[in-house]
Protein backbone atom coordinates (compact mmCIF):
# COMPACT_ATOMS: atom_id res chain seq x y z
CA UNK A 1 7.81 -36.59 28.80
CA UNK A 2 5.61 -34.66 31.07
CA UNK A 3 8.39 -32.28 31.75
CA UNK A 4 8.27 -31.52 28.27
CA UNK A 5 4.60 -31.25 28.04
CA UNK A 6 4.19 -28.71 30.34
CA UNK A 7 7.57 -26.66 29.30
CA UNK A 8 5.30 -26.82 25.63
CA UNK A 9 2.46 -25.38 27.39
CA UNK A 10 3.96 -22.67 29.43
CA UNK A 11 6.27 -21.69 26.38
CA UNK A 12 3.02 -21.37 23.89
CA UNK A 13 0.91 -19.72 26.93
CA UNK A 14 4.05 -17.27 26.99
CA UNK A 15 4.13 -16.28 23.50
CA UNK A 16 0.12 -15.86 23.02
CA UNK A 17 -0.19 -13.71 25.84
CA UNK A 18 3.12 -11.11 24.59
CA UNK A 19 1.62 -10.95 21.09
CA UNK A 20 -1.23 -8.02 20.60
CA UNK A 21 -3.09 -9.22 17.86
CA UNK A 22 -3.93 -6.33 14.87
CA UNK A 23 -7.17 -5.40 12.60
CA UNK A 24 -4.99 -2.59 10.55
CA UNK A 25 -1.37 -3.68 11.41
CA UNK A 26 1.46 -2.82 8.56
CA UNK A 27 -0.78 0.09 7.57
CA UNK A 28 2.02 1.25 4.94
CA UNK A 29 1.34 -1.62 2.49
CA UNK A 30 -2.39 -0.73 2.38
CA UNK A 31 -1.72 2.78 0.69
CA UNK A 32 -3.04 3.59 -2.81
CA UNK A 33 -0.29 2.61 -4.92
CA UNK A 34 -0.04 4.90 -7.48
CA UNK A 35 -2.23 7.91 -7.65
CA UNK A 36 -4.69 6.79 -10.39
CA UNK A 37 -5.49 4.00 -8.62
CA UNK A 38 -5.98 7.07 -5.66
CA UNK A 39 -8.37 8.94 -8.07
CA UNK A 40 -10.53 5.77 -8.68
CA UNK A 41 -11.18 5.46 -4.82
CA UNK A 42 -8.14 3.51 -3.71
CA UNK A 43 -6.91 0.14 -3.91
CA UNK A 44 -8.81 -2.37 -5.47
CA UNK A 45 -7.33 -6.25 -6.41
CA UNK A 46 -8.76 -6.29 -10.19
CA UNK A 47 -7.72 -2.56 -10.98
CA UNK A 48 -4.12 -2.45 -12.35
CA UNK A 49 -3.82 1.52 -12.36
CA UNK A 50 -0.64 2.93 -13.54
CA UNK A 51 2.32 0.85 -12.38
CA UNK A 52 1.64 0.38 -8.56
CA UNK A 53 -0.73 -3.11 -9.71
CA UNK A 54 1.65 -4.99 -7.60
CA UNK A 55 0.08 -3.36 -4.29
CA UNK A 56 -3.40 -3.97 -5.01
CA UNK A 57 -2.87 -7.64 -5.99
CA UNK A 58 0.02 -9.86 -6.97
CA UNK A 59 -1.71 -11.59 -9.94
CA UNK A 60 -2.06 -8.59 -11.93
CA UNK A 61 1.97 -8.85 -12.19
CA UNK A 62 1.45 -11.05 -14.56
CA UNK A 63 -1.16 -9.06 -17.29
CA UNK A 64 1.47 -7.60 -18.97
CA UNK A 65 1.28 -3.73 -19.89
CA UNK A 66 4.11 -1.11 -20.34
CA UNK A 67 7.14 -1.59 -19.22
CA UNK A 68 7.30 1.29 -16.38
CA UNK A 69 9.65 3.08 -13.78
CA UNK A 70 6.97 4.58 -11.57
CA UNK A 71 7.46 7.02 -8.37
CA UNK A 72 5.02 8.18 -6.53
CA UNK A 73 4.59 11.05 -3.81
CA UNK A 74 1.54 11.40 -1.72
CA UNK A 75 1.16 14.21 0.73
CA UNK A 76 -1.02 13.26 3.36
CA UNK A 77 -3.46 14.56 5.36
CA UNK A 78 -2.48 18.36 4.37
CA UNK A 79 1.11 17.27 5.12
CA UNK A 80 1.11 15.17 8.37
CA UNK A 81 2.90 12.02 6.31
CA UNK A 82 4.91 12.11 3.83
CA UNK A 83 4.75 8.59 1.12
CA UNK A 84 7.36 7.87 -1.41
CA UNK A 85 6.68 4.58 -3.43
CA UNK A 86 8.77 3.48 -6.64
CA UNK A 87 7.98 0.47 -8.57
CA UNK A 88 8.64 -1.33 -11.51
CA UNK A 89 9.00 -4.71 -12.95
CA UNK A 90 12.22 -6.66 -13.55
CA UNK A 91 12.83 -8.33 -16.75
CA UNK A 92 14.65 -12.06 -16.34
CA UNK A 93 14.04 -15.49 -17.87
CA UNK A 94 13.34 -17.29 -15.35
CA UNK A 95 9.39 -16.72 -14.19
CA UNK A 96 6.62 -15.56 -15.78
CA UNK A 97 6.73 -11.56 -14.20
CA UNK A 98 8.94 -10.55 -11.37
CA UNK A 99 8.24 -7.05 -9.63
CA UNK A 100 9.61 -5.06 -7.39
CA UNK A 101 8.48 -1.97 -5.24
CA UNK A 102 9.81 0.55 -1.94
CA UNK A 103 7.50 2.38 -0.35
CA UNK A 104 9.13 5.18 2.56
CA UNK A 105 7.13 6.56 4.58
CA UNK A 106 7.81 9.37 7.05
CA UNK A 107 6.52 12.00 9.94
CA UNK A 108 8.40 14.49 11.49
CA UNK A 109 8.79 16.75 14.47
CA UNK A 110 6.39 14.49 16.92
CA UNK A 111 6.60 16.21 20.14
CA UNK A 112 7.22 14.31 23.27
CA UNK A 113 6.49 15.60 26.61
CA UNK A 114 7.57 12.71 28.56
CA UNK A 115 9.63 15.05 30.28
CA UNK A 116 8.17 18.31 30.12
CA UNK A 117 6.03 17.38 33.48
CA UNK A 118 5.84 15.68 36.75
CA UNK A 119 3.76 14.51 39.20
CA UNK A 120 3.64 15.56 42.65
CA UNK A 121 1.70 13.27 44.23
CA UNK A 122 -1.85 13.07 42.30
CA UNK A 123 -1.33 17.12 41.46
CA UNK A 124 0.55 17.59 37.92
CA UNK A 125 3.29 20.19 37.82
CA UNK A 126 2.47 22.61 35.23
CA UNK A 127 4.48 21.90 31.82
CA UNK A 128 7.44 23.23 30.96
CA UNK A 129 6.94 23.76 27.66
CA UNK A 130 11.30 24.00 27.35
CA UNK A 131 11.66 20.48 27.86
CA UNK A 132 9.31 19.60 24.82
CA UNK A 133 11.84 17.50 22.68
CA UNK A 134 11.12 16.20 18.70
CA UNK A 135 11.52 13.10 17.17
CA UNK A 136 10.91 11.85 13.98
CA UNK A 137 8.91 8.59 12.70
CA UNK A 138 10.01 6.51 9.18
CA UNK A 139 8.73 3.16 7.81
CA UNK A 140 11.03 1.59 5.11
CA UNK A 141 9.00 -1.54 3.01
CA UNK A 142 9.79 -3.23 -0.08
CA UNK A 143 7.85 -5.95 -1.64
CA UNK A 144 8.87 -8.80 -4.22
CA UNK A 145 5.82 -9.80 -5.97
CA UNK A 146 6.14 -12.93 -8.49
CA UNK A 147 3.09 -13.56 -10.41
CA UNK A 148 2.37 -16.71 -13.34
CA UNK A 149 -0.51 -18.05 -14.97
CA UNK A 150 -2.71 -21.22 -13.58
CA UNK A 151 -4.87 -22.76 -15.89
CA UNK A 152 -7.45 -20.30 -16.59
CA UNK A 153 -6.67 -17.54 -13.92
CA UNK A 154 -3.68 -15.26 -13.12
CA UNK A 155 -1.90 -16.07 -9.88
CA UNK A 156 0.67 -14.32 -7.40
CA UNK A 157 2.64 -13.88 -4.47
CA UNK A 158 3.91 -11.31 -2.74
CA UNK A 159 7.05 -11.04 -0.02
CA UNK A 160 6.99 -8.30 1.90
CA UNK A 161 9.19 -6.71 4.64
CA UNK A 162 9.23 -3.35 6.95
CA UNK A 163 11.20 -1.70 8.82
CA UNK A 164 9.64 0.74 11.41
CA UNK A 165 11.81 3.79 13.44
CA UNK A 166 9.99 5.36 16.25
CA UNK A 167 12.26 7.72 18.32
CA UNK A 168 14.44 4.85 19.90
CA UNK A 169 13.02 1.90 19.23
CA UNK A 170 13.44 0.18 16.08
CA UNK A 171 11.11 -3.11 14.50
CA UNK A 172 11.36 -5.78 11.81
CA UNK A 173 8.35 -7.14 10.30
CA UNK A 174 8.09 -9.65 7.32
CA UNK A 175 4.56 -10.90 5.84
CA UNK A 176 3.42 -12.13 2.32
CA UNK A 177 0.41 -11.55 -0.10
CA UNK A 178 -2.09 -14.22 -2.48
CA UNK A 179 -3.36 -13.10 -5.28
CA UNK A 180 -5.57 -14.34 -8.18
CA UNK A 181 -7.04 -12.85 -11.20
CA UNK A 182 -9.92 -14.28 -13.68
CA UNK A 183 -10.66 -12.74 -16.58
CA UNK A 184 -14.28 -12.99 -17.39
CA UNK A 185 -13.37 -11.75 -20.57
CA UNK A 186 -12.08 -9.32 -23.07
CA UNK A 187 -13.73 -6.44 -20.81
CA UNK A 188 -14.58 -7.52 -17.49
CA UNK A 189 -11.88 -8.79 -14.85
CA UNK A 190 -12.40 -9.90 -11.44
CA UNK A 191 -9.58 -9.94 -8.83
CA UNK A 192 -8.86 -11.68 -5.75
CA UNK A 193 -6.33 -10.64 -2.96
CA UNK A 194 -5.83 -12.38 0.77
CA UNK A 195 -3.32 -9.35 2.88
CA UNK A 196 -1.19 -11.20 5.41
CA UNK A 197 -1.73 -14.49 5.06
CA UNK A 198 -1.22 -16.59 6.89
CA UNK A 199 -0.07 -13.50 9.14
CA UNK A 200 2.37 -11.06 9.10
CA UNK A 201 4.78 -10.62 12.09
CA UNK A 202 6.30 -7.24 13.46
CA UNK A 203 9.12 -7.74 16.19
CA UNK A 204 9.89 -4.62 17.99
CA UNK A 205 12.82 -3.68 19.42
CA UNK A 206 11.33 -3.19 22.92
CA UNK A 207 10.30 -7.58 22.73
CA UNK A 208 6.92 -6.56 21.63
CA UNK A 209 5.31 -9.17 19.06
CA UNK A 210 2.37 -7.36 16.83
CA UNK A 211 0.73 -9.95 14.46
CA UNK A 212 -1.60 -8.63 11.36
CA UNK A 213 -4.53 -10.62 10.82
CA UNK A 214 -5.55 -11.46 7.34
CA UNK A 215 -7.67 -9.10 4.75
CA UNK A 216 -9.46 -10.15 1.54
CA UNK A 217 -10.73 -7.63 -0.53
CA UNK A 218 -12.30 -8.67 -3.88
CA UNK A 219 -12.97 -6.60 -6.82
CA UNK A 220 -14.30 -5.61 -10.68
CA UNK A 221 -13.31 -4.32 -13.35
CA UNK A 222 -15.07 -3.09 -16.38
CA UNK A 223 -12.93 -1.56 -19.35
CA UNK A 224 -14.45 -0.80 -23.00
CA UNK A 225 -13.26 2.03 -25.52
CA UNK A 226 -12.41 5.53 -23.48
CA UNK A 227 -14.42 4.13 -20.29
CA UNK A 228 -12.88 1.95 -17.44
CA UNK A 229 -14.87 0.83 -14.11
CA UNK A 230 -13.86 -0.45 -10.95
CA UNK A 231 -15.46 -1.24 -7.40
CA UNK A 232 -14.04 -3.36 -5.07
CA UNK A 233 -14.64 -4.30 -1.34
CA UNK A 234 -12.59 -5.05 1.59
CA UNK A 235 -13.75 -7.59 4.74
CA UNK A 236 -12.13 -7.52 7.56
CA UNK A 237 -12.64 -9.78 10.64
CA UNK A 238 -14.68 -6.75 12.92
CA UNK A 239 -16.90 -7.84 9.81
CA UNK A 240 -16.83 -4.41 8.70
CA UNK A 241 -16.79 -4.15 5.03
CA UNK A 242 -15.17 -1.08 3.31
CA UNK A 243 -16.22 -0.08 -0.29
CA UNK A 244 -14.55 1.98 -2.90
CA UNK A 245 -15.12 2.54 -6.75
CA UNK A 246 -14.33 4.73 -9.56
CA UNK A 247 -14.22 5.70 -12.98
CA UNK A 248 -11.46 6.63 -15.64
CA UNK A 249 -12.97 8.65 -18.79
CA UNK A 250 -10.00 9.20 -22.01
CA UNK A 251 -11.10 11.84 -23.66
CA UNK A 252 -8.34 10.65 -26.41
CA UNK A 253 -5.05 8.91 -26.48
CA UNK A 254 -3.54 11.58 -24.11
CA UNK A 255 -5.82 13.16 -21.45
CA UNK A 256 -8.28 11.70 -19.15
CA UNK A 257 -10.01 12.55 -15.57
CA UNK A 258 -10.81 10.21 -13.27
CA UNK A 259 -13.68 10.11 -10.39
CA UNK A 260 -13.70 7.87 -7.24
CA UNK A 261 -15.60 7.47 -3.87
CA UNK A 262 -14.60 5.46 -1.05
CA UNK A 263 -16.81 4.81 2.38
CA UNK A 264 -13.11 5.94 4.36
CA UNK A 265 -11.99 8.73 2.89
CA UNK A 266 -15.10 10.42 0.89
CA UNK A 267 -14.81 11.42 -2.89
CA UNK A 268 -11.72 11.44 -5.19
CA UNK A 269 -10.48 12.90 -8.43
CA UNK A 270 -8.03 13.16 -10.50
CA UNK A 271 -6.39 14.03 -14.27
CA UNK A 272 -4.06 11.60 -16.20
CA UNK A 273 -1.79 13.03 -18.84
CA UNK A 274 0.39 10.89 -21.00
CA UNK A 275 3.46 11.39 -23.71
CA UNK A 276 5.07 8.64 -25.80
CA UNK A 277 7.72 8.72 -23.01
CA UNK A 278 6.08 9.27 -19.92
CA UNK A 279 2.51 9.34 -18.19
CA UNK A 280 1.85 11.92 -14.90
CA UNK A 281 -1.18 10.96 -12.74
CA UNK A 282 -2.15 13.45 -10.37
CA UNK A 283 -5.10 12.52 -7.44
CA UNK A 284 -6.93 14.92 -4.81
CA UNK A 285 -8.33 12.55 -1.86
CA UNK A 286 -10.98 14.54 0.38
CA UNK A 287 -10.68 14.56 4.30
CA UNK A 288 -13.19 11.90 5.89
CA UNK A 289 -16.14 13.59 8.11
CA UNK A 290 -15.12 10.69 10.31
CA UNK A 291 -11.21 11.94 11.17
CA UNK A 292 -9.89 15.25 11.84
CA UNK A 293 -7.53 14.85 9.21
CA UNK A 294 -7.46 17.17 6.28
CA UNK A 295 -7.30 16.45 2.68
CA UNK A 296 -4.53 14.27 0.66
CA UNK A 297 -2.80 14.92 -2.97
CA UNK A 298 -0.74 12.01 -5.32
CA UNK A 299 0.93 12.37 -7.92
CA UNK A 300 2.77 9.48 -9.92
CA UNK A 301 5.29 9.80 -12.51
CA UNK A 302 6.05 7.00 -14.69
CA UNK A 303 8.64 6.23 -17.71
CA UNK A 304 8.66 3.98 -20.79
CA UNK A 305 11.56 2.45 -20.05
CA UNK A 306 11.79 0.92 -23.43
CA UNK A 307 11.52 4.40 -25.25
CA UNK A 308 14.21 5.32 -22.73
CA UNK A 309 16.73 3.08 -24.35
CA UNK A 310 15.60 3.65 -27.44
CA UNK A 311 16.46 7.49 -26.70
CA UNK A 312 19.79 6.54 -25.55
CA UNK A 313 20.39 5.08 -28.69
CA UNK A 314 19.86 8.34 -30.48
CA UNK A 315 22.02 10.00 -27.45
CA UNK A 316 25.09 7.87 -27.34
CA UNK A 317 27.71 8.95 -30.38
């Protein structure tokens, strides 16, 4: 018995002190979604945007809008990353709303000098700048995001898994998301989301454990005629709070610009244009004073994917 105790101890001691605990861990699945959601100051759990709703919060799954094939690009920071995200829902019998979305994510040419100099003794060796080699960085995630109704509110769930490639070394990582939704009423909606929880757990291949610590972010949203509101916030557990809200304006049935602030990454703005077939959302991001990053640009293209088969119809002989 007290061999086993203290094998318990040692083995629990062991894993606590190889895990590094993380504030902004799986950064990949915080990224605006689709790039109205971008335009209206980023991702906020009551806003449903164009199509990338399941991102922001698993609940709003289940508020059913168009049915929509949705990719998105975002070129960030002038260039530095590259973000590819398609989502859409999947249409089954079974549960209320079933969703699905990938998000790739890549940066290339990172330069390594590990062996472009040498020490001799405390003196560095000047670099040979010859022996500079490349490699490239990609992050592959998809999330399954199953969302039903609870009583009075809008509930969700959200299964997510990465895969990260850094030169060499590869790692696994596999988390989930809770959502819920209320509806105040016809104009006003209020969302709930809890990132990572419990946790979500990043094996590398190198036998390094990262572990993301949870995030709740709660937000409004206001929407009434040709104007629709949103402003969320995000706690972490540094207890520092991140803000972000926006606002869409429709001018008419197809054309609209949207305005958006957000306490990380400045102002936004953007244009939505939409056809019976498909909508294109385009977002410009501003550079924070805070980073020496540059600015961003999204731009989301979505398809009816009912009108699609109804054009097929007209197609086929």
């Amino acid at each position: 018995m007290y061999k086993t105790a203290i094998f318990s101890i040692v083995l629990v001691f062991n894993t606590l002190f190889s895990i590094e605990f993380l504030e902004n861990g799986v950064e990949v699945f915080s990224v605006n979604s689709d790039a109205q959601i971008g335009a209206m100051g980023g991702n906020n759990p009551a806003l449903i945007g164009i199509n990338g709703k399941i991102l922001n919060n698993p609940a709003l799954g289940n508020l059913k809008t168009k049915d929509l094939l949705s990719f998105t690009y975002r070129n960030h920071f002038s260039g530095l990353v590259s973000d590819h995200i398609i989502t859409t829902n999947i249409n089954q019998k079974y549960i209320n709303n079933l969703s699905f979305g990938i998000i790739y994510r890549s940066i290339e040419k990172i330069p390594n000098t590990l062996d472009a100099f040498t020490l001799n003794g405390n003196q560095v060796i000047p670099i040979d700048y010859n022996l500079i080699s490349y490699f490239n960085h990609w992050e592959l995630a998809s999330i399954v995001s199953l969302a039903s109704k609870l009583a009075s509110y809008e509930v969700g769930l959200n299964i997510k898994s990465i895969i990260y490639s850094v030169s060499n070394e590869k790692a696994f990582g596999l988390g989930f998301d809770i959502g819920l939704i209320n509806n105040i009423n016809e104009f006003v909606r209020f969302g709930m989301v809890m990132k990572n929880f419990p946790i979500t757990i990043v094996n590398w291949s190198t036998n390094r454990r990262e572990i993301s610590k949870p995030q709740l972010s709660l937000g409004f949203n206001y929407f009434k005629n040709k104007t629709n509101l949103a402003s969320g916030i995000e706690l972490k557990n540094s207890r520092k709070v991140n803000f972000n809200g926006g606002v869409k304006y429709s001018f008419n049935k197809d054309l609209g610009v949207l305005v958006g602030y957000n306490n990380k990454f400045s102002y936004s703005f953007g244009i939505e244009i939409k056809n019976q077939i498909f909508i294109i959302n385009y977002s410009y991001i501003s550079g924070s004073s805070e980073v020496p990053f540059k600015s961003s640009h999204e731009m989301t293209l979505s398809f009816d994917k009912e009108k699609i088969y109804k054009l097929g119809d007209y197609i086929n002989p």
